[in-house]
PDB file of N, CA and C in Angstrom:
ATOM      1  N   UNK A   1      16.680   4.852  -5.597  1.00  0.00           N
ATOM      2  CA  UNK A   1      17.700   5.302  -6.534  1.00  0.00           C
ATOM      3  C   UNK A   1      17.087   6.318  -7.497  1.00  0.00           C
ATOM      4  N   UNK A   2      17.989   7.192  -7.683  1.00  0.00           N
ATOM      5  CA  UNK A   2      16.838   8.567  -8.429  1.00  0.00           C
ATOM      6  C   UNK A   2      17.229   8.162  -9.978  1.00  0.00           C
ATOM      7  N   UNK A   3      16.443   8.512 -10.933  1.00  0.00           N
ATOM      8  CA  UNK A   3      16.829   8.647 -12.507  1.00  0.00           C
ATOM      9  C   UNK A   3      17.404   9.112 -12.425  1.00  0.00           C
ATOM     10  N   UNK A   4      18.413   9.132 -13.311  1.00  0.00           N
ATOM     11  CA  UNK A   4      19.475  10.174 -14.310  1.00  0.00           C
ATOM     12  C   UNK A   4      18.826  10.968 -15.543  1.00  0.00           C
ATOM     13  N   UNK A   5      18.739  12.377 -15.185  1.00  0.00           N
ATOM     14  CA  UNK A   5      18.347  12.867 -16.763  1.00  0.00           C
ATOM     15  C   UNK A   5      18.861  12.227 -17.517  1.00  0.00           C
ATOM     16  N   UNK A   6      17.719  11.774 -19.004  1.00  0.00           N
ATOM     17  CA  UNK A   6      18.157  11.370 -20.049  1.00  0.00           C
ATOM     18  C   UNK A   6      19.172  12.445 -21.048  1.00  0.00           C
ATOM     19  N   UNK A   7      19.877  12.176 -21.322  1.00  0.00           N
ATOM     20  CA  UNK A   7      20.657  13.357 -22.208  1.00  0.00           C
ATOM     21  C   UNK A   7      20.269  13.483 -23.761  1.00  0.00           C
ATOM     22  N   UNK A   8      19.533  14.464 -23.869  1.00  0.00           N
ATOM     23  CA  UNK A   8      19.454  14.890 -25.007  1.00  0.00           C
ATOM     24  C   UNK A   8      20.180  14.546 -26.442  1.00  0.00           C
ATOM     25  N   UNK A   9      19.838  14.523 -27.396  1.00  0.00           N
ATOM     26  CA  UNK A   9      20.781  14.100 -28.608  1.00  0.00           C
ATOM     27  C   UNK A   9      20.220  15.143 -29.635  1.00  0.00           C
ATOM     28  N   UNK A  10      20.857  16.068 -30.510  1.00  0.00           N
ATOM     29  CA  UNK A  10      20.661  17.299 -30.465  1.00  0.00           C
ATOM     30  C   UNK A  10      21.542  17.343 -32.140  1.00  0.00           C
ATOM     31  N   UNK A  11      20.870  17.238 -33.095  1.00  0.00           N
ATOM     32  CA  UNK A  11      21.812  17.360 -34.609  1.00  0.00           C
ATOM     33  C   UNK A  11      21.393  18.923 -35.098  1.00  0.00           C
ATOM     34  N   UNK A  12      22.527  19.864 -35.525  1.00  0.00           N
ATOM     35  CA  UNK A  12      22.709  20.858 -35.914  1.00  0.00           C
ATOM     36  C   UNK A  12      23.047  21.178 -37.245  1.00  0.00           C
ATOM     37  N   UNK A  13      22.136  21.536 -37.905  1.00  0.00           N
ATOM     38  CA  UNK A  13      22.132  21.367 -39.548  1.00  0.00           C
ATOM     39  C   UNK A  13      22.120  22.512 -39.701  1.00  0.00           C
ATOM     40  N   UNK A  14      23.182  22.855 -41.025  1.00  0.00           N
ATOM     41  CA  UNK A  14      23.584  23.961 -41.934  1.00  0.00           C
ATOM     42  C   UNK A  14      23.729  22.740 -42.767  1.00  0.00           C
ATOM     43  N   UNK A  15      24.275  23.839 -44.185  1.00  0.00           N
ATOM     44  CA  UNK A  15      24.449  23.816 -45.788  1.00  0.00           C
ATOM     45  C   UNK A  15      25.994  22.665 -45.478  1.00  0.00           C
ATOM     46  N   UNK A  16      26.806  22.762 -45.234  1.00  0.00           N
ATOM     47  CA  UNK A  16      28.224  22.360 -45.447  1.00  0.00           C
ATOM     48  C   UNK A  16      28.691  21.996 -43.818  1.00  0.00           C
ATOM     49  N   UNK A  17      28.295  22.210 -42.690  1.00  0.00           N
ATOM     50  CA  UNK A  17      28.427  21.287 -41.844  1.00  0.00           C
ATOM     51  C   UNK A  17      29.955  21.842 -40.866  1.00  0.00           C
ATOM     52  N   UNK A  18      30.201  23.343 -41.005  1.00  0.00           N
ATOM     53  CA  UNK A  18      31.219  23.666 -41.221  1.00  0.00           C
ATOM     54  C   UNK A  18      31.478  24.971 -39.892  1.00  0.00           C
ATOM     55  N   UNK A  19      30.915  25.415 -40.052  1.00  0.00           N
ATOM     56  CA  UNK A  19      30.501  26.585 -39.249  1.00  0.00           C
ATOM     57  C   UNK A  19      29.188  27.257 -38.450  1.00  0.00           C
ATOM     58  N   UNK A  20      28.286  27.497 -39.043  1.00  0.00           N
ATOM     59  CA  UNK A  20      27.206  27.479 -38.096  1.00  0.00           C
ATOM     60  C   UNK A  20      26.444  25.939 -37.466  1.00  0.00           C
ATOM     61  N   UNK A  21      26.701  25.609 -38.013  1.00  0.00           N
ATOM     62  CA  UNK A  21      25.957  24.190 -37.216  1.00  0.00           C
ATOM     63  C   UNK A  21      27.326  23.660 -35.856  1.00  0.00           C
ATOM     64  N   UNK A  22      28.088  23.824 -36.517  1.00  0.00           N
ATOM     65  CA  UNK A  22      29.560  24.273 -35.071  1.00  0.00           C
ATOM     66  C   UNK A  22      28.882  25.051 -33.883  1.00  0.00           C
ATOM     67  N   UNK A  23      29.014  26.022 -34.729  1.00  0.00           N
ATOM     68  CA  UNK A  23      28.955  26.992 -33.450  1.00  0.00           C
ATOM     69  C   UNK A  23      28.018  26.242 -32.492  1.00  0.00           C
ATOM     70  N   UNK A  24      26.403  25.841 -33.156  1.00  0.00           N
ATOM     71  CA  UNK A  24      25.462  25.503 -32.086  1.00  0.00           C
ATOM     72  C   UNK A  24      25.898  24.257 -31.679  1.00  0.00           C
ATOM     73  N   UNK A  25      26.601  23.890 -32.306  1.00  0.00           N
ATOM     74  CA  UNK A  25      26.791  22.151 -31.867  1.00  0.00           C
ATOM     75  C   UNK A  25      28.094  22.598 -30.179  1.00  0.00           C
ATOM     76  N   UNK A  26      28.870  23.422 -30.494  1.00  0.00           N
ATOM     77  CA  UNK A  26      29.812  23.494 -29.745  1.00  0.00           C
ATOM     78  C   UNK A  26      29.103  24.116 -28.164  1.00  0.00           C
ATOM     79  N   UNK A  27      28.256  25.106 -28.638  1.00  0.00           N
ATOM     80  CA  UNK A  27      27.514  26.189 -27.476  1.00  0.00           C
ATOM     81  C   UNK A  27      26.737  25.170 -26.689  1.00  0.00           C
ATOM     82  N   UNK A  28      25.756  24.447 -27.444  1.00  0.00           N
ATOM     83  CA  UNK A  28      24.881  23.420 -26.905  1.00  0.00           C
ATOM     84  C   UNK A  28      25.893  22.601 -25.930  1.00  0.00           C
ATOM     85  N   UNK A  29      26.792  21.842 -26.146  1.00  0.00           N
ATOM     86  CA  UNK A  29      27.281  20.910 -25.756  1.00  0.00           C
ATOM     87  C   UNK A  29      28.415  21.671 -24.504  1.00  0.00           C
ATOM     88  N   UNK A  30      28.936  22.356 -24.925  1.00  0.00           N
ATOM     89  CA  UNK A  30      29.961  22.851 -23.231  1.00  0.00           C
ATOM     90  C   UNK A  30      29.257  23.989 -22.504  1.00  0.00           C
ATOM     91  N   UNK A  31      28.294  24.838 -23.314  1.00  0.00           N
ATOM     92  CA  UNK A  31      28.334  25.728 -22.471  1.00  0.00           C
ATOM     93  C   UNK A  31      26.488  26.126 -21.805  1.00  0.00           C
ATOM     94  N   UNK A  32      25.833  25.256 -22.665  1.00  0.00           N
ATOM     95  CA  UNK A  32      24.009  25.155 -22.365  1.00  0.00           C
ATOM     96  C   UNK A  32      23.316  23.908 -21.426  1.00  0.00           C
ATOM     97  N   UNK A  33      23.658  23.071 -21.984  1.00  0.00           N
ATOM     98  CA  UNK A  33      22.773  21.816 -22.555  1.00  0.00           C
ATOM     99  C   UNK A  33      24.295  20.298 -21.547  1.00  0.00           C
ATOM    100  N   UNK A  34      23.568  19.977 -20.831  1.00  0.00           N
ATOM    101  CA  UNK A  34      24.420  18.298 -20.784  1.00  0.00           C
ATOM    102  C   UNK A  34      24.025  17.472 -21.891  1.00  0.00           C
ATOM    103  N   UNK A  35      24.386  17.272 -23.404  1.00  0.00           N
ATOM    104  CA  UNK A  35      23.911  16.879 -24.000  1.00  0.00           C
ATOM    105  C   UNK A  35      24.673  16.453 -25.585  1.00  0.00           C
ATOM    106  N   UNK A  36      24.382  15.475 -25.921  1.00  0.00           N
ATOM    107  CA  UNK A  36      25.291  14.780 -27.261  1.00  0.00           C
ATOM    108  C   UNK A  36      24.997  15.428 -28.726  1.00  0.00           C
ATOM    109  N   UNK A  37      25.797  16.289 -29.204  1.00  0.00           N
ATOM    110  CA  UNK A  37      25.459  17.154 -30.206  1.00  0.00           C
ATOM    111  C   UNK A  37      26.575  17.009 -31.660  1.00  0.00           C
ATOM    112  N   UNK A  38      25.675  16.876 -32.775  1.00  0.00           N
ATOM    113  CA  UNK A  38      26.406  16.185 -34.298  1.00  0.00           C
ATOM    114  C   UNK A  38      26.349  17.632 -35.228  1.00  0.00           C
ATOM    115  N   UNK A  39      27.043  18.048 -35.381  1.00  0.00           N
ATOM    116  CA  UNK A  39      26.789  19.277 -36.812  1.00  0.00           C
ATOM    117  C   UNK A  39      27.104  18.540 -38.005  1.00  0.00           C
ATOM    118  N   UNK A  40      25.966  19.228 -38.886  1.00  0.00           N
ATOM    119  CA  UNK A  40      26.048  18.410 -40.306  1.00  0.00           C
ATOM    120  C   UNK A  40      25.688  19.464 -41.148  1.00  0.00           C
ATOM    121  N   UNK A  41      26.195  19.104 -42.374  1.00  0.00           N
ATOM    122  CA  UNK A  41      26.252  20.113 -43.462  1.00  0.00           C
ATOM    123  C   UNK A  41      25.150  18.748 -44.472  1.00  0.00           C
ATOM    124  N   UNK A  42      23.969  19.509 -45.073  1.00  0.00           N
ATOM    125  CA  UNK A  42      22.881  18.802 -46.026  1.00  0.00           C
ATOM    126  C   UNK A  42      23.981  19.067 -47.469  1.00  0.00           C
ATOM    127  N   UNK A  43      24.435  19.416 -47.669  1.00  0.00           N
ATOM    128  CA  UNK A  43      25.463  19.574 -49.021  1.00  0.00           C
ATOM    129  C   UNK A  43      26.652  18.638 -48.620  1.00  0.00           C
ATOM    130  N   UNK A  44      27.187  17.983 -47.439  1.00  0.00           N
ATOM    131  CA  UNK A  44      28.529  17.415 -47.956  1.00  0.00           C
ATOM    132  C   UNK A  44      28.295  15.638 -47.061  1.00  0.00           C
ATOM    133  N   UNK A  45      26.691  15.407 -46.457  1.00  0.00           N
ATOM    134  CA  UNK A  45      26.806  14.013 -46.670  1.00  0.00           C
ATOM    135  C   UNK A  45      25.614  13.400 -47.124  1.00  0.00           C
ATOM    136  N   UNK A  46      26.176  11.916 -47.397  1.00  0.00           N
ATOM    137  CA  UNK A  46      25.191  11.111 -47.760  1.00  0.00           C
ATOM    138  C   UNK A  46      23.590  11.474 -47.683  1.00  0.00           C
ATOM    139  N   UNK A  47      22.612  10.944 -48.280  1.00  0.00           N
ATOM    140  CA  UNK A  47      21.305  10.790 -47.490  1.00  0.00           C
ATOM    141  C   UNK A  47      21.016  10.093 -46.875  1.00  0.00           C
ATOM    142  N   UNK A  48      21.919   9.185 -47.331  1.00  0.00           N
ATOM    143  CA  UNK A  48      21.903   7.638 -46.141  1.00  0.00           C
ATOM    144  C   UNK A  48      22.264   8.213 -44.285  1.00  0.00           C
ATOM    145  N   UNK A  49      23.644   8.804 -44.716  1.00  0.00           N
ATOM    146  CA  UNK A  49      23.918   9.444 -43.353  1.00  0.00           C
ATOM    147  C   UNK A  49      23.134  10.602 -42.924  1.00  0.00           C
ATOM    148  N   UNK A  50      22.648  11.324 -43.641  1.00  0.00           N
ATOM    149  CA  UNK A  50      21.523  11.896 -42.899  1.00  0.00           C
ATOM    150  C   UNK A  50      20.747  11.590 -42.765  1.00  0.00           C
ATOM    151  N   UNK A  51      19.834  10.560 -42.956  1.00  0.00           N
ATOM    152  CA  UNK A  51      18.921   9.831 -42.291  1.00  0.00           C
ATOM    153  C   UNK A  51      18.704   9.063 -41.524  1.00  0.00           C
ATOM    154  N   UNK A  52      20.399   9.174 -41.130  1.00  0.00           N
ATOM    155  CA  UNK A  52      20.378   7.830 -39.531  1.00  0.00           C
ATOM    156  C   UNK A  52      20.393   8.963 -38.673  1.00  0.00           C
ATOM    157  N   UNK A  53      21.390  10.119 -38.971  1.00  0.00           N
ATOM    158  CA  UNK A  53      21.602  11.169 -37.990  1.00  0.00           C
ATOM    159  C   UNK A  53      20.170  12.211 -37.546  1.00  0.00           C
ATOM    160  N   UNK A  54      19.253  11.919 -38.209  1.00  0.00           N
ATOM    161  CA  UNK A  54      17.666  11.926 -38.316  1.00  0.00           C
ATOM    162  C   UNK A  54      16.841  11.529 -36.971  1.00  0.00           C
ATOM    163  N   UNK A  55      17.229  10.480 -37.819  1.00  0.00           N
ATOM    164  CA  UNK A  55      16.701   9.207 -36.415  1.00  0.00           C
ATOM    165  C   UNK A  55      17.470   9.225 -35.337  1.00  0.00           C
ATOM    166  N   UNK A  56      18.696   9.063 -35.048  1.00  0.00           N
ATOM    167  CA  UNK A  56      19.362   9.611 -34.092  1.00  0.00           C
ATOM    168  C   UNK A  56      19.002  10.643 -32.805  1.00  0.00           C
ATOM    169  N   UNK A  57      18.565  11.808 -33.236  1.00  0.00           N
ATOM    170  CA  UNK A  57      18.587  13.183 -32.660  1.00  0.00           C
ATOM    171  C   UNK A  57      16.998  13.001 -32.297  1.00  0.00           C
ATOM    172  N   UNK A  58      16.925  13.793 -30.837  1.00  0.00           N
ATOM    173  CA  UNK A  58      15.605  14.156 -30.314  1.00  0.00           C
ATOM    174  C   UNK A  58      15.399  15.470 -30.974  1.00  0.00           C
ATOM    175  N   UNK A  59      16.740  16.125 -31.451  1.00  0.00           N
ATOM    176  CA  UNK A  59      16.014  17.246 -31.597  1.00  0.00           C
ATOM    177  C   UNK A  59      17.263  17.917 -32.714  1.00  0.00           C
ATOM    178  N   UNK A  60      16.163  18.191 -34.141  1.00  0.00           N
ATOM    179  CA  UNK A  60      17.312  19.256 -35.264  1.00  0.00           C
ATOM    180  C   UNK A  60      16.720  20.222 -35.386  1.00  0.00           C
ATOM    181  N   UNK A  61      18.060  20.697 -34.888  1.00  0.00           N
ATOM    182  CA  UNK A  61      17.934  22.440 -35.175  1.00  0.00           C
ATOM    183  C   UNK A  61      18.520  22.965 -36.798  1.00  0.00           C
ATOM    184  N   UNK A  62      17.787  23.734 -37.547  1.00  0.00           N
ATOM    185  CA  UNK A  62      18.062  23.987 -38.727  1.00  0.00           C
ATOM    186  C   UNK A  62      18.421  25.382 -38.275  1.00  0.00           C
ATOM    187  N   UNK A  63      19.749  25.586 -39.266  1.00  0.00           N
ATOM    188  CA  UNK A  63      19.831  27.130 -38.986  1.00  0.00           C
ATOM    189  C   UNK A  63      19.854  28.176 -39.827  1.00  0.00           C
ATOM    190  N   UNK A  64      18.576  27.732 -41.153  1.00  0.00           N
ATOM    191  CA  UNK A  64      18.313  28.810 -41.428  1.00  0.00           C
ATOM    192  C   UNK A  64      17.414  28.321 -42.443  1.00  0.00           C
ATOM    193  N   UNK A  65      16.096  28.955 -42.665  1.00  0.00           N
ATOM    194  CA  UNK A  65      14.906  29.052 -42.667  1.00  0.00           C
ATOM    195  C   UNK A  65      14.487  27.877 -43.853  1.00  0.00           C
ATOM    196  N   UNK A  66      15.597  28.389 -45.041  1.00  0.00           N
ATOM    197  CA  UNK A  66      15.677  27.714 -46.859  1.00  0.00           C
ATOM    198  C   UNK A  66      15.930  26.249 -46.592  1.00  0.00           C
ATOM    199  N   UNK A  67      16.500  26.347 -45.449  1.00  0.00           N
ATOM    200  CA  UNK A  67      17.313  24.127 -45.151  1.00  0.00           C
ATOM    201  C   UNK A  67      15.644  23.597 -44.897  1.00  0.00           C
ATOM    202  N   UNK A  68      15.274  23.610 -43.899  1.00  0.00           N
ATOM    203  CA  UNK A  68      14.460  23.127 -43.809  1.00  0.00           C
ATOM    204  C   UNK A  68      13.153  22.197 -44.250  1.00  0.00           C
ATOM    205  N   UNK A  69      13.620  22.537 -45.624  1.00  0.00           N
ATOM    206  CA  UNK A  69      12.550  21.858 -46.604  1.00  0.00           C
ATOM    207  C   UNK A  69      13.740  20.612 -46.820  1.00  0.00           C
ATOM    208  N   UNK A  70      15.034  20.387 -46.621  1.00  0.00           N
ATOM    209  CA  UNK A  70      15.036  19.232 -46.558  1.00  0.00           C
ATOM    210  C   UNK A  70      15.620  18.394 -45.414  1.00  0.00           C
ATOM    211  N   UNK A  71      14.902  18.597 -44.946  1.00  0.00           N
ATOM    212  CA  UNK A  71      14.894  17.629 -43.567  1.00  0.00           C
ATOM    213  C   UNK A  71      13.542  16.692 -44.108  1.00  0.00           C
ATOM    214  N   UNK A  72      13.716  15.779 -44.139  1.00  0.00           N
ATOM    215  CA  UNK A  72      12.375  14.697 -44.915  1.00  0.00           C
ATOM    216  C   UNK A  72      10.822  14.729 -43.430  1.00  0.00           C
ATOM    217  N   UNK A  73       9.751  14.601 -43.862  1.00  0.00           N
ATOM    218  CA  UNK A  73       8.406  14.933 -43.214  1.00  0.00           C
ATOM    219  C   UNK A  73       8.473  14.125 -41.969  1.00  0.00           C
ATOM    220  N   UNK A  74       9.025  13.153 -42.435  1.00  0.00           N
ATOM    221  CA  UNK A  74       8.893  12.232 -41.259  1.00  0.00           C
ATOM    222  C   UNK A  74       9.453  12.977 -39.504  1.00  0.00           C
ATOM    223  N   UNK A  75      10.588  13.405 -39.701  1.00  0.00           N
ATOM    224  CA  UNK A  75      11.024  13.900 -38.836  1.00  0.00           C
ATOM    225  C   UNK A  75      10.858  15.547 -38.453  1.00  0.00           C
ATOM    226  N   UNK A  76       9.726  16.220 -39.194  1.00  0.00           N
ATOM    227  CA  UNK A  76       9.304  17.738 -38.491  1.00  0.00           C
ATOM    228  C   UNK A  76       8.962  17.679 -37.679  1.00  0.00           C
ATOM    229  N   UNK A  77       8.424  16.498 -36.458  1.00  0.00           N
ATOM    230  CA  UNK A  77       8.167  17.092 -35.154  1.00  0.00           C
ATOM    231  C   UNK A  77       9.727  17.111 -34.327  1.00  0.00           C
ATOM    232  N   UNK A  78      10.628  16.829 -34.906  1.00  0.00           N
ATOM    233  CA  UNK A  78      11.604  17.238 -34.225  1.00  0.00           C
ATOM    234  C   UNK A  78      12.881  18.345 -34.372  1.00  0.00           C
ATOM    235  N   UNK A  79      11.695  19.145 -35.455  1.00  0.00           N
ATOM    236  CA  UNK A  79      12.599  20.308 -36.359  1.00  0.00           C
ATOM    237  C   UNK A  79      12.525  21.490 -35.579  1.00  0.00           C
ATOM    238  N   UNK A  80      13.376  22.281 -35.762  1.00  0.00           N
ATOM    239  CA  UNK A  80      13.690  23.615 -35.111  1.00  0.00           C
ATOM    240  C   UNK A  80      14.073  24.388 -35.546  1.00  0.00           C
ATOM    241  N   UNK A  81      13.748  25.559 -36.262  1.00  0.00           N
ATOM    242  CA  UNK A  81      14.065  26.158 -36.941  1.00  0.00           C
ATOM    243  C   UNK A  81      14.659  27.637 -36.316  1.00  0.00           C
ATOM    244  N   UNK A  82      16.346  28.225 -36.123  1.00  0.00           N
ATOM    245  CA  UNK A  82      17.143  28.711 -35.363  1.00  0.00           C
ATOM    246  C   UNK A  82      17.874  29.940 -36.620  1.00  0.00           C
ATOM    247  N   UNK A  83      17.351  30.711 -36.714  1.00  0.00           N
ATOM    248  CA  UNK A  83      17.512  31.702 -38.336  1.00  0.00           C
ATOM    249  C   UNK A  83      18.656  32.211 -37.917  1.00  0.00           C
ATOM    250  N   UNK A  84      19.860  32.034 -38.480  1.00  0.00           N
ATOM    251  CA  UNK A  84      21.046  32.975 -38.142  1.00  0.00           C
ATOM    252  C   UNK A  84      21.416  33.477 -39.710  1.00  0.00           C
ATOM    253  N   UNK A  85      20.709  33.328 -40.538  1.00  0.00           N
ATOM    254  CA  UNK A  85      20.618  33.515 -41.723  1.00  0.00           C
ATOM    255  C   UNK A  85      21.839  32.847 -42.886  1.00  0.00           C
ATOM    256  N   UNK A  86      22.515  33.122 -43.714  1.00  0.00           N
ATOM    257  CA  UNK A  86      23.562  32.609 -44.506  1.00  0.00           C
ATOM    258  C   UNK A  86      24.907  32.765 -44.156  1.00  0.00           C
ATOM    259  N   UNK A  87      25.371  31.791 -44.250  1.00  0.00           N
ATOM    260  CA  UNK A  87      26.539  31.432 -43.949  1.00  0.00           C
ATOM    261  C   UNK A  87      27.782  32.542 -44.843  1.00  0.00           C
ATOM    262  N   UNK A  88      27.204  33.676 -44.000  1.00  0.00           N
ATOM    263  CA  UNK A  88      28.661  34.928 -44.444  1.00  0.00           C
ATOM    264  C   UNK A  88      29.531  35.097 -43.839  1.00  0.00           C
ATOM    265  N   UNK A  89      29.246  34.288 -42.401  1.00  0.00           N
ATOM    266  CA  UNK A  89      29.888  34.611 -40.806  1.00  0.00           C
ATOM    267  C   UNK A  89      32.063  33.959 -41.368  1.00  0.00           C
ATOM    268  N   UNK A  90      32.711  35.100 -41.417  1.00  0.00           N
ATOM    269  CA  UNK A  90      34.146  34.539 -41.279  1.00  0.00           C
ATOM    270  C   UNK A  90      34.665  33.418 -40.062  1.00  0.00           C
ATOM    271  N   UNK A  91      35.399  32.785 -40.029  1.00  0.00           N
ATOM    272  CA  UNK A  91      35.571  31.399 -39.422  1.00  0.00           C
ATOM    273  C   UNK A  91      36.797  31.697 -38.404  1.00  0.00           C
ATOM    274  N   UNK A  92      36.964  30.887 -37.446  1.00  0.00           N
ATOM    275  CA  UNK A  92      36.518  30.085 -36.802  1.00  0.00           C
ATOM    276  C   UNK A  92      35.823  30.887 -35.658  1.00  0.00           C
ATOM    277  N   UNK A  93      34.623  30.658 -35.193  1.00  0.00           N
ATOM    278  CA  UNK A  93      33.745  30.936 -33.930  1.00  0.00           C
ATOM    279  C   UNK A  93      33.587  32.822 -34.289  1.00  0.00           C
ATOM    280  N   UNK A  94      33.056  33.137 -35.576  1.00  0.00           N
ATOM    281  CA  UNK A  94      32.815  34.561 -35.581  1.00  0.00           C
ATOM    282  C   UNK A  94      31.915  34.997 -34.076  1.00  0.00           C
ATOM    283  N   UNK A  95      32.271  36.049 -34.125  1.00  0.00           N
ATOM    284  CA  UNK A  95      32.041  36.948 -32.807  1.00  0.00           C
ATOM    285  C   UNK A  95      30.067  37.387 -33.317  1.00  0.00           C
ATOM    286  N   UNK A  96      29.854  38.029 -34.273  1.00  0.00           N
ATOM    287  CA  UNK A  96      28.015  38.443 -34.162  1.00  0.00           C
ATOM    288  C   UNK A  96      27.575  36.708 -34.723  1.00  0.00           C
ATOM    289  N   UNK A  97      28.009  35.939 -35.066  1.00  0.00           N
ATOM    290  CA  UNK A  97      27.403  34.948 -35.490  1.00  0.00           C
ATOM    291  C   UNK A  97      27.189  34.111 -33.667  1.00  0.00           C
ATOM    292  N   UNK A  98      28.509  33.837 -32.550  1.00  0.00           N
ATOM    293  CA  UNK A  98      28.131  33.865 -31.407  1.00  0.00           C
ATOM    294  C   UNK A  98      27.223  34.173 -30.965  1.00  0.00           C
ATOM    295  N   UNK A  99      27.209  35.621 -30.867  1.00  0.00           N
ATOM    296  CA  UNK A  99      26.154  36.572 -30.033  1.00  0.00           C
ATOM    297  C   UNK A  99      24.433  36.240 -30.465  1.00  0.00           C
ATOM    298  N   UNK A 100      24.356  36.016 -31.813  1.00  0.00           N
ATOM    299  CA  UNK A 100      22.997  35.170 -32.482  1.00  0.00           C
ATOM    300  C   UNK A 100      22.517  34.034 -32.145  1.00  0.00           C
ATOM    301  N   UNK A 101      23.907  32.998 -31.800  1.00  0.00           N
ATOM    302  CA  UNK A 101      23.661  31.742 -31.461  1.00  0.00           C
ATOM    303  C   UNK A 101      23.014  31.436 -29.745  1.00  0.00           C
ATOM    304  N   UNK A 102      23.592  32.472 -29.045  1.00  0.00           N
ATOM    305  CA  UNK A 102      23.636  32.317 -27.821  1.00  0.00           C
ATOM    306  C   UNK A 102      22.312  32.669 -27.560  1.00  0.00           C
ATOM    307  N   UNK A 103      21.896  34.178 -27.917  1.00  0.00           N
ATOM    308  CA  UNK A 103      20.685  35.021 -28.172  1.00  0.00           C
ATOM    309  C   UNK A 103      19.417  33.646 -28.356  1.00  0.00           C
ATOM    310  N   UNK A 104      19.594  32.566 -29.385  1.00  0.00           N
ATOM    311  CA  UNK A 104      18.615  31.792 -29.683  1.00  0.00           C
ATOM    312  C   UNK A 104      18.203  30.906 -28.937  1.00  0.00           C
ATOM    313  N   UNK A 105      19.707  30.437 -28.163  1.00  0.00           N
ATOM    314  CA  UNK A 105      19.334  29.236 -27.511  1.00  0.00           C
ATOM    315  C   UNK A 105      19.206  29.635 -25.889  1.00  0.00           C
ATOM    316  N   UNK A 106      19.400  31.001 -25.984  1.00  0.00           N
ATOM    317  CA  UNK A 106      18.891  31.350 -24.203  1.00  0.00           C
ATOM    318  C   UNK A 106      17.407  31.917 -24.314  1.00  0.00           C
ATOM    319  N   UNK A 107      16.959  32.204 -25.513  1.00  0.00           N
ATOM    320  CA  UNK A 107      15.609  32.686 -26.232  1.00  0.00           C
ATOM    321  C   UNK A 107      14.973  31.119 -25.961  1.00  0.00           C
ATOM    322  N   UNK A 108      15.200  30.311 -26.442  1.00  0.00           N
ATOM    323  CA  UNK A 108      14.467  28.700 -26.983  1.00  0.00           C
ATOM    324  C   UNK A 108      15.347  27.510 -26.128  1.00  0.00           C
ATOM    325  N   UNK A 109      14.385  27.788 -24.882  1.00  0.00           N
ATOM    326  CA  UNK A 109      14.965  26.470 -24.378  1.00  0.00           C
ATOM    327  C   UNK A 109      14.649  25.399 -24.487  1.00  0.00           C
ATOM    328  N   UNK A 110      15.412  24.320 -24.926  1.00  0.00           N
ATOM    329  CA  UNK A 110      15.059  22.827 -25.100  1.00  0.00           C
ATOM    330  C   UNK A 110      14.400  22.043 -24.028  1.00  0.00           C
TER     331      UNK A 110
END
């Protein structure tokens, strides 16, 4: 009987949880990756809930350079740092904020 790839678990952190961590959460999950993906905004939850969603994930992608300092130490070997820079991108699924996202994750394969 053969294994089943394990499926990845994959948390996508921005500021507000809203839009860029979407985008990668959405790209990862239908159109990259067979794989279980959470976008979270470090400004609109708990620390409690971000620290299960921490532990949770094989793998957070931060998407942009300034977050990163709070993702707590414990969990930098599973940090990723994915620069699409500040959240100026107009909503829903901006078109150059796409083209960045896609660019990164066909650049950085998991």
């Amino acid at each position: 009987m053969e294994d089943t790839p394990k499926i990845k678990k994959i948390l996508t952190v921005c500021e507000n949880g809203n839009n860029r961590s979407v985008q990668f959460a959405h790209l990862l999950r239908y159109k990259y990756q067979p794989c279980d993906t959470i976008p979270v905004g470090t400004n609109m939850h708990s620390k409690e809930t971000l620290d299960m969603l921490y532990k949770w994930a094989d793998i957070i992608i931060v998407v942009e350079d300034k977050l990163a300092f709070k993702i707590p130490t414990q969990y930098e070997n599973k940090v990723k740092i994915w620069h699409v820079g500040e959240d100026h991108y107009p909503r829903p699924f901006n078109k150059e904020l796409l083209v960045k996202a896609k660019k990164l994750i066909e650049d950085n394969p998991l």
